[in-house]
Protein backbone atom coordinates (compact mmCIF):
# COMPACT_ATOMS: atom_id res chain seq x y z
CA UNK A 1 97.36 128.33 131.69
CA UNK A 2 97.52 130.62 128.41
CA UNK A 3 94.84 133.52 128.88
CA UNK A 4 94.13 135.58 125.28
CA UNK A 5 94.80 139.15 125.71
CA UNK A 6 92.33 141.33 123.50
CA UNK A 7 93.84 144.38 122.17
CA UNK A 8 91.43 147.24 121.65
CA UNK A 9 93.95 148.78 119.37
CA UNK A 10 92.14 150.06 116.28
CA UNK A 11 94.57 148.48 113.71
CA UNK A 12 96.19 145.53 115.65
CA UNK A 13 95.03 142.03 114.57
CA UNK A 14 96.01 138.68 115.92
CA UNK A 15 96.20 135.66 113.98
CA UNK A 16 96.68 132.16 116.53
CA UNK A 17 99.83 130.59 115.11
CA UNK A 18 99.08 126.90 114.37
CA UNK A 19 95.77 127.59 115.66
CA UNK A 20 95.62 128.13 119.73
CA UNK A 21 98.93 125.80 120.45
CA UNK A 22 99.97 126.70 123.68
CA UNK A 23 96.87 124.90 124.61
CA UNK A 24 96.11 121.99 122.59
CA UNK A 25 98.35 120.48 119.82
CA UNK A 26 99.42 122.76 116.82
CA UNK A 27 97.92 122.54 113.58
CA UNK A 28 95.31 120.27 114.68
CA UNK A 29 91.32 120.74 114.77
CA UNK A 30 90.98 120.99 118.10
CA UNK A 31 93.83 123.64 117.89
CA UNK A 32 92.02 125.77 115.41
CA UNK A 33 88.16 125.57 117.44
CA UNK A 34 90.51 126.78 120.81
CA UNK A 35 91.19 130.00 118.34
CA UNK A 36 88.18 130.62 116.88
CA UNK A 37 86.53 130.38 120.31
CA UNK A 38 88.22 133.42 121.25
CA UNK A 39 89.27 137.02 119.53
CA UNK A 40 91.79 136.18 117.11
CA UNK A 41 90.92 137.89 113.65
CA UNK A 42 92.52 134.50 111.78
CA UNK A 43 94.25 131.38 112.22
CA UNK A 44 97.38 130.48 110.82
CA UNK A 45 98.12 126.91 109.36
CA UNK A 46 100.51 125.08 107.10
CA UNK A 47 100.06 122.81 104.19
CA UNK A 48 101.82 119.96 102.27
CA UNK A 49 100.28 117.91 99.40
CA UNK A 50 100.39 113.60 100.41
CA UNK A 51 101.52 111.03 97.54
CA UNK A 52 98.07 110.91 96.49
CA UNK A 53 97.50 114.65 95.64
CA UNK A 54 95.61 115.43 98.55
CA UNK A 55 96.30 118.84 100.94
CA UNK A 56 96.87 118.08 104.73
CA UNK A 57 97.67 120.30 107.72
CA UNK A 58 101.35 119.79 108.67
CA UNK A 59 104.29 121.86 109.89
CA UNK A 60 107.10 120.20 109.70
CA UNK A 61 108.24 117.93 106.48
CA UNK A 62 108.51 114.66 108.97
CA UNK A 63 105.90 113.13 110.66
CA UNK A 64 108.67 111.77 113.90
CA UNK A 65 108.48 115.21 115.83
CA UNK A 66 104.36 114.62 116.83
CA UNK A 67 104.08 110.61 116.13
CA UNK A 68 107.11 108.71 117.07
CA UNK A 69 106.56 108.03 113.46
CA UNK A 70 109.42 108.64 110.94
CA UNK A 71 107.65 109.05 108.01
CA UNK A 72 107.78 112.27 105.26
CA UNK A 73 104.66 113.97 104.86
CA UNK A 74 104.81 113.98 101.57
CA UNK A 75 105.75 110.87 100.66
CA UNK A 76 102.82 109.10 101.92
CA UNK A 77 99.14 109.01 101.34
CA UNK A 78 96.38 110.98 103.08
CA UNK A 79 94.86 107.58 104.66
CA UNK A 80 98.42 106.82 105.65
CA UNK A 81 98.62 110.19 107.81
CA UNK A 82 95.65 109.93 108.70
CA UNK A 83 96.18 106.69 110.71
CA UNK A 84 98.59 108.63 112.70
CA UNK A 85 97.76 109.27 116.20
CA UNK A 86 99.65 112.77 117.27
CA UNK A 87 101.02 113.98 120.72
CA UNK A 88 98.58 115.86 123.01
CA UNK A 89 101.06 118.51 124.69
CA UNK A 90 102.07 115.93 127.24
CA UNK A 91 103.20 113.68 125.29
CA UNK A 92 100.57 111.83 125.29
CA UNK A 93 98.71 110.35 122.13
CA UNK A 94 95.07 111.15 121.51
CA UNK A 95 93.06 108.98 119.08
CA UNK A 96 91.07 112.50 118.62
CA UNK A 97 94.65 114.20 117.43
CA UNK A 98 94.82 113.41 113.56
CA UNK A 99 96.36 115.42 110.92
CA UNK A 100 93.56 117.60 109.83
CA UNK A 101 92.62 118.18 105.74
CA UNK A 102 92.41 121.71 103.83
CA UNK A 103 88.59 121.31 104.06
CA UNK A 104 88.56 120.89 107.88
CA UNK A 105 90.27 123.65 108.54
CA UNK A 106 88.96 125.75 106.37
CA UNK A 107 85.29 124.75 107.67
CA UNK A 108 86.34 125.74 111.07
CA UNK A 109 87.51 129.34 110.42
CA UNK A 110 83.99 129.45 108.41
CA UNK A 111 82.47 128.79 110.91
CA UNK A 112 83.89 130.97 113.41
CA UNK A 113 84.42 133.74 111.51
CA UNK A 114 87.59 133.16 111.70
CA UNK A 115 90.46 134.70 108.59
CA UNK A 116 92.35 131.53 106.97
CA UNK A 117 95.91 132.07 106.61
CA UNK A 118 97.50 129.37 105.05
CA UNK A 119 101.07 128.73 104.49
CA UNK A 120 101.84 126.83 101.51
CA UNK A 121 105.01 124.56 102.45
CA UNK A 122 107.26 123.03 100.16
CA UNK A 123 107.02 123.30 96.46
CA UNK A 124 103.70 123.32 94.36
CA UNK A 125 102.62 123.22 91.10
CA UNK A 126 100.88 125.58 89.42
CA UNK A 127 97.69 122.89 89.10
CA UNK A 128 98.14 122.28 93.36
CA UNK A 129 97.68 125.43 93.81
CA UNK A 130 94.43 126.11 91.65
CA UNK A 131 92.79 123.10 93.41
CA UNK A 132 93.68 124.76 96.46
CA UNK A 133 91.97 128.08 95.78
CA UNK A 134 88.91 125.85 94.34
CA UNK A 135 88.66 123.86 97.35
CA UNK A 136 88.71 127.05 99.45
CA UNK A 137 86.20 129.06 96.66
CA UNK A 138 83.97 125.53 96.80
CA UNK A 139 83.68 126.29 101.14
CA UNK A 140 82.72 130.20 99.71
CA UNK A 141 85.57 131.33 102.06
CA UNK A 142 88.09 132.73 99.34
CA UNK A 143 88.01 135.69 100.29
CA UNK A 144 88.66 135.26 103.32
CA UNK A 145 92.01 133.51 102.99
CA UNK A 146 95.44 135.12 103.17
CA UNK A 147 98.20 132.62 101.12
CA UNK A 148 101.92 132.85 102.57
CA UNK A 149 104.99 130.93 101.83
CA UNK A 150 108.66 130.94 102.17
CA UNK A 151 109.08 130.24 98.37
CA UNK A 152 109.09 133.46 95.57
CA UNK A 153 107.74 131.33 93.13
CA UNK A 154 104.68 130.35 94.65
């Protein structure tokens, strides 16, 4: 079993990487409600954009890793990934484990209090990333979202 540690350090913040994964399945809702249930100060996530321009919670580029299902994120629609069923920890598919949406996630962290900070994977345009910031400014939660990525440009 994972137990939290709370840190009474007066500058030390922890942010639950892929939301609380060592206890239920990264990047997934039920991932992110284990972290805001307990003291993290955020909760990390990653994003890709589907075929049909629409922003889903993903880590890795390919879908095989969680599904059995060989497909590229991005390459395929939100309905699409949606349909997929992802591993619970064991191994084990849950028809609760679904790749989550930009609004989910955000929603949660709303409502516990929770600091968004959301990796933008891949590349994006310029206009992916402005609907991004308006999804997250139409959930009033802007400013409480931190935006990382691996790529200079963005």
């Amino acid at each position: 079993m994972n137990d939290t540690v709370k840190l009474h350090a007066q500058n030390v913040r922890m942010i639950a990487h892929r939301g609380l994964s060592g206890i239920e399945r990264e990047n997934t809702n039920a991932a992110f409600v284990a972290a805001g249930n307990r003291s993290y100060y955020g909760i990390e996530t990653d994003i890709h954009c589907t075929i049909d321009g629409h922003f889903v919670i993903y880590h890795d580029d390919n879908t095989f890793r969680l599904t059995d299902v060989d497909w590229n994120v991005e390459e395929h629609t939100l309905e699409e990934l949606r349909s997929l069923m992802l591993k619970d920890l064991d191994d084990c598919k849950r028809t609760d484990l679904v790749l989550p949406t930009l609004d989910e996630y955000i929603r949660i962290c709303k409502k516990y209090g929770k600091i968004s900070v959301l990796e933008l994977k891949n590349h994006f345009e310029c206009a992916d990333i402005q609907r991004i910031v308006e999804i997250i400014q139409n959930e009033g939660w802007i400013n409480q979202t931190i935006f990382i990525s691996f790529n200079w440009r963005i």
